[in-house]
Each structure stands twice: as C-alpha cells, then as structure tokens.
Protein backbone atom coordinates (compact mmCIF):
# COMPACT_ATOMS: atom_id res chain seq x y z
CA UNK A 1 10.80 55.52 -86.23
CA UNK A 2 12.06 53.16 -83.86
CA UNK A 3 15.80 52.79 -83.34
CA UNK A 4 16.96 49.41 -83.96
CA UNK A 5 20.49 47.99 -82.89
CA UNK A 6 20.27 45.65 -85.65
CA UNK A 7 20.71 44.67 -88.85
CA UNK A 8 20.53 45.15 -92.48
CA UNK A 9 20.98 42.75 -95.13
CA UNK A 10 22.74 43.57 -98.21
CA UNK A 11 19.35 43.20 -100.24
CA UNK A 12 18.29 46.12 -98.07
CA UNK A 13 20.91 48.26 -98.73
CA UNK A 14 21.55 47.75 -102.15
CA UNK A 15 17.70 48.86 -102.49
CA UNK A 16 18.38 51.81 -100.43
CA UNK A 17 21.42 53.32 -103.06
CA UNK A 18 19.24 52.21 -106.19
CA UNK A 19 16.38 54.86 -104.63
CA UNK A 20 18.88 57.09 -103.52
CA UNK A 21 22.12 57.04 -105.60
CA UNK A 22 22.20 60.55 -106.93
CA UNK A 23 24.98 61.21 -109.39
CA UNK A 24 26.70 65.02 -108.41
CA UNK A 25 26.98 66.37 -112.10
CA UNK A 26 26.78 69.73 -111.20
CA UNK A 27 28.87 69.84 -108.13
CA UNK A 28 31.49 72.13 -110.19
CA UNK A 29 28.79 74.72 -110.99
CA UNK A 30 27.75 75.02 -107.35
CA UNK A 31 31.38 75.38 -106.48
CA UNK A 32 31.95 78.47 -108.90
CA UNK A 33 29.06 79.99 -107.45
CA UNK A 34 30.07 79.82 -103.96
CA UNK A 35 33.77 81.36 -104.93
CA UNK A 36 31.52 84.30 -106.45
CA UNK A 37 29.98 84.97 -103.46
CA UNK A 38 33.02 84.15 -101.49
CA UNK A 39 35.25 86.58 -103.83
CA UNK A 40 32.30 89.32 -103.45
CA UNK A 41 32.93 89.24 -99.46
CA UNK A 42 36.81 89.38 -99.93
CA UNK A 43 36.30 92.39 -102.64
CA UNK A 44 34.51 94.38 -99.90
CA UNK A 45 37.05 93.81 -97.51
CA UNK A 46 39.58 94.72 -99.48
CA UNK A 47 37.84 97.59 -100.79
CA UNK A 48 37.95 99.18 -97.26
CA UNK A 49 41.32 98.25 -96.30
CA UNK A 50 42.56 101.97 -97.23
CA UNK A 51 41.17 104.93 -95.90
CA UNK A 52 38.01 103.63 -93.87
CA UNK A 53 39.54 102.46 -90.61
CA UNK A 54 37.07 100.36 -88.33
CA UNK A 55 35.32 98.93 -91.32
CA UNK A 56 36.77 95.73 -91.65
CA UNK A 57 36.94 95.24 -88.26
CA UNK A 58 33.12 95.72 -88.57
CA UNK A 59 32.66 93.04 -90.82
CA UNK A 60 35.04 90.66 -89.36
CA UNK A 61 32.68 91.27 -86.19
CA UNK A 62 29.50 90.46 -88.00
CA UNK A 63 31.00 87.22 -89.60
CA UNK A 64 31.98 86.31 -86.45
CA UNK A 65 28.55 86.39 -85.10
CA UNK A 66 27.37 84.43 -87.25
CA UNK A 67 29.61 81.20 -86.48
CA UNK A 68 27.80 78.46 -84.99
CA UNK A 69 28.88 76.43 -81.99
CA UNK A 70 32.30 74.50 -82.87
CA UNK A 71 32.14 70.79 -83.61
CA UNK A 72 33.24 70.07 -80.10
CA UNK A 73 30.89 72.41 -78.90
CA UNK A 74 27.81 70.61 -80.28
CA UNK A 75 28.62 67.68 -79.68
CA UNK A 76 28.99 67.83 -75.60
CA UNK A 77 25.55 69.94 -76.13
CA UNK A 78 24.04 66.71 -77.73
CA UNK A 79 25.56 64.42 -75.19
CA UNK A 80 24.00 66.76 -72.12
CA UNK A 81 21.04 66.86 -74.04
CA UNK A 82 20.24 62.82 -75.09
CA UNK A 83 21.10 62.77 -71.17
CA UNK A 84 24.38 60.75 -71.71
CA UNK A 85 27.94 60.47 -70.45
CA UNK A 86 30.38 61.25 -72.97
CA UNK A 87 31.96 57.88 -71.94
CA UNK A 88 29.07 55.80 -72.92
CA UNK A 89 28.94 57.97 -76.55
CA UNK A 90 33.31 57.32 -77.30
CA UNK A 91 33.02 53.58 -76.41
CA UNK A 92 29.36 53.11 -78.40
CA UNK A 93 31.76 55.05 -81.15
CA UNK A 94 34.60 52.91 -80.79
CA UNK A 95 36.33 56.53 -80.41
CA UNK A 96 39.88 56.11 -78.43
CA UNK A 97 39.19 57.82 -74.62
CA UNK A 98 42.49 59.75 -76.48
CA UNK A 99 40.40 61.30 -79.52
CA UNK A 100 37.82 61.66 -77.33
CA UNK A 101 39.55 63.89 -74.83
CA UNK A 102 41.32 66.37 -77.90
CA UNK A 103 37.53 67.18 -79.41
CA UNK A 104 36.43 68.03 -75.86
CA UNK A 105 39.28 69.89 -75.09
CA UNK A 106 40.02 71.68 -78.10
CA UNK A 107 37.07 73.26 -79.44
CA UNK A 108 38.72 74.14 -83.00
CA UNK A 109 39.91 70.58 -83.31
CA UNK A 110 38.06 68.59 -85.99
CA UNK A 111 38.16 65.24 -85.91
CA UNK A 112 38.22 62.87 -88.91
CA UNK A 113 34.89 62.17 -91.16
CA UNK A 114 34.81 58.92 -90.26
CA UNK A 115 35.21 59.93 -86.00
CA UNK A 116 32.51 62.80 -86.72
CA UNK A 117 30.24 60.36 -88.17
CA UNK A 118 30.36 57.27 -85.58
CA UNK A 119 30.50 59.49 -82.93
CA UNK A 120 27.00 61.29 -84.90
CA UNK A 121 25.81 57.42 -85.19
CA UNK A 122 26.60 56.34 -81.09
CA UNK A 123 24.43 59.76 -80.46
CA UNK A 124 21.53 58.04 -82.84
CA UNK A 125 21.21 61.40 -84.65
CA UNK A 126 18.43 61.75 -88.02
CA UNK A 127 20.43 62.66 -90.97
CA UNK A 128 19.83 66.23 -90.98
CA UNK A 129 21.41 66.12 -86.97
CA UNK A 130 24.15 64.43 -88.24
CA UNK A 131 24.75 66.76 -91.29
CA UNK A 132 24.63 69.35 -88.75
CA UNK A 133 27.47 67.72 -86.64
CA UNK A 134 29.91 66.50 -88.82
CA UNK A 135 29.27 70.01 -91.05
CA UNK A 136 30.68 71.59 -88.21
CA UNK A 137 33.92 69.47 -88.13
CA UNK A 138 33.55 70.29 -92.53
CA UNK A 139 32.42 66.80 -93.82
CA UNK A 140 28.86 65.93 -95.22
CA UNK A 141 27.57 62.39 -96.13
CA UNK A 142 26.82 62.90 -99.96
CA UNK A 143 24.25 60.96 -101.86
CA UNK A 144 26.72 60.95 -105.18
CA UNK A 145 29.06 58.56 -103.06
CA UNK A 146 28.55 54.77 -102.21
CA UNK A 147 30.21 54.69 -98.90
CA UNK A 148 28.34 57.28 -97.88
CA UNK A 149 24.96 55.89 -99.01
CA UNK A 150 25.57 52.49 -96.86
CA UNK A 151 25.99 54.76 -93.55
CA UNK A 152 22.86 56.93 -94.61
CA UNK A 153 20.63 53.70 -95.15
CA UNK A 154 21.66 53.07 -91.68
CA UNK A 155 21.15 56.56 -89.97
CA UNK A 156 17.77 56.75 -92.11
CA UNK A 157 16.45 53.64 -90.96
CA UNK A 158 17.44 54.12 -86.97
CA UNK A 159 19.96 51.11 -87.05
CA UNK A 160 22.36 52.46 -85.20
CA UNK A 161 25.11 49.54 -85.00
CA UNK A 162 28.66 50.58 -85.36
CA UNK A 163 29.90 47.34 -85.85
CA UNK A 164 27.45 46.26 -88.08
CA UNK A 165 28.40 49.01 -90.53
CA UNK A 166 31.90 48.64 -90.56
CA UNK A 167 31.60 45.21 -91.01
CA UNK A 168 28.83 46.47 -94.44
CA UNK A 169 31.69 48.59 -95.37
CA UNK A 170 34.10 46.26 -95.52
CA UNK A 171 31.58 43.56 -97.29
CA UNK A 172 31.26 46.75 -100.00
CA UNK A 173 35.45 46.95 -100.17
CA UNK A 174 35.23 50.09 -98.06
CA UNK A 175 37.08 51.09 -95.21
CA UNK A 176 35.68 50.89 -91.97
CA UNK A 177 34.26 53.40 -89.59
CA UNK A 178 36.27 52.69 -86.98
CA UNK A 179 38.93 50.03 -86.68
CA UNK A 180 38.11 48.76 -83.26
CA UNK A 181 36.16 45.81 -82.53
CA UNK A 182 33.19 45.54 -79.87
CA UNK A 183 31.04 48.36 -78.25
C-alpha cells in the first residue's frame, strides 16, 4: 500500500469504526487468566525461596532473557533501519527535541501513549509495527475504543499525517496527538 501524506474525510473514517468497532466484553476474563498464569510464576518463586538457593536466581535469569529490546531501544533500531535521523522522526512527531532526548537516553523511560504512537506514525509503521513499539513502552491501540480506531484507520490506510489526525481527533471531541502545530 502506498503511503499517503493526506487525507481522510470523516465519511471515511466513520466507515472504518462501523467495520471495525469491536466491543471488549470479555476483556475481564482475559485479565483473570493472565493473573493465573502470572500468580503460577510467583507461586514457583516463592516455593523455592527456602532451602533451594540458586533457584530463583535461575528463573529470574531465564525471565530476563526473554525481555525484548526496551522501547527506546527499538525505536533508534527503526530509525537506523528506515535510514532516518532521529531529528527528522521527533519533528515529523511533533515530539519536543526534550522528550526526544529522555527516550534515547534512558532506555527504561516510557514515554506517553500518545508520544509512543506519533512517534510509531512519523516512522510510517503497519499496525502490527506499531503494536510492537508502543507495547514496549505498555500501551496498545484497542479496537473496543474510538480514539483509537481514528488513529488505526490512519496507520491502516498509510496516511501518515500527524496533523491531520489531531486535527480528526479533535473534530471527534478527542484530545490530540500532540499539541504542537506544523511538521
């Protein structure tokens, strides 16, 4: 798909969250089940606390290798790898040079949803690449919330136009993106 600095009309995206709106009723039943699993791990952990020395140490090891690249991590990766500077990507954001220097510098800082996302959109990421990124920062565009559905018609069809969505947001009596004005 071709990426388009564009426009979408209203028409457009109204169609787009009447094909896509998907009501979250059993969001609480997927939560118990992953405290289950999460209570399992912390059972087995306590469980060896007494007389088995090393073992949680052992299994604090192999969580550990399974963490994934921090969300500052990832994102420099994606810059170096869509051949950017990270300039171009914080201004294309509308992401302070500020904001932008604490998530490159601090690889355990997470930025807020709404940063994650326009810096996700300046990179011109799919959806599943930008689930990715802002997942790592602990946010996720969900197809149970309106706001979120305007900025996935956007990512989905390759219209990637900061301004343009903000100003959508605010025509949907949302919140902007970003508060900035201008690329």
């Amino acid at each position: 798909m071709a990426v388009k600095e564009d426009t979408l009309s209203k028409d457009e995206i109204d169609d787009y969250i009447r094909l896509n709106y998907q009501p979250d009723d059993n969001e609480f039943d997927e939560f118990k089940k992953s405290l289950n699993k999460t209570q399992g791990i912390g059972n087995s952990v306590t469980r060896f606390k007494g007389g088995m020395s090393g073992v949680p140490f052992l299994i604090l090891d192999s969580i550990r290798d399974l963490l994934e690249l921090s969300f500052s991590e990832k994102l420099m990766e994606l810059i170096c790898e869509k051949g950017k500077k990270p300039a171009e990507i914080y201004k294309k954001a509308n992401v302070t040079k500020e904001t932008f220097s604490k998530i490159k510098r601090d690889k355990k800082y997470h930025p807020e949803k709404d940063t994650a996302i326009a810096l996700a959109i300046a990179l011109h990421l799919n959806v599943d690449e930008t689930q990715d990124l802002i997942g790592r920062a602990g946010y996720a565009l969900s197809r149970s919330t309106l706001r979120d559905l305007i900025i996935l018609c956007y990512i989905e069809s390759a219209t990637y136009n900061i301004d343009d969505i903000n100003e959508k947001l605010v025509d949907y009596d949302f919140y902007p993106l970003t508060n900035k004005k201008g690329a």
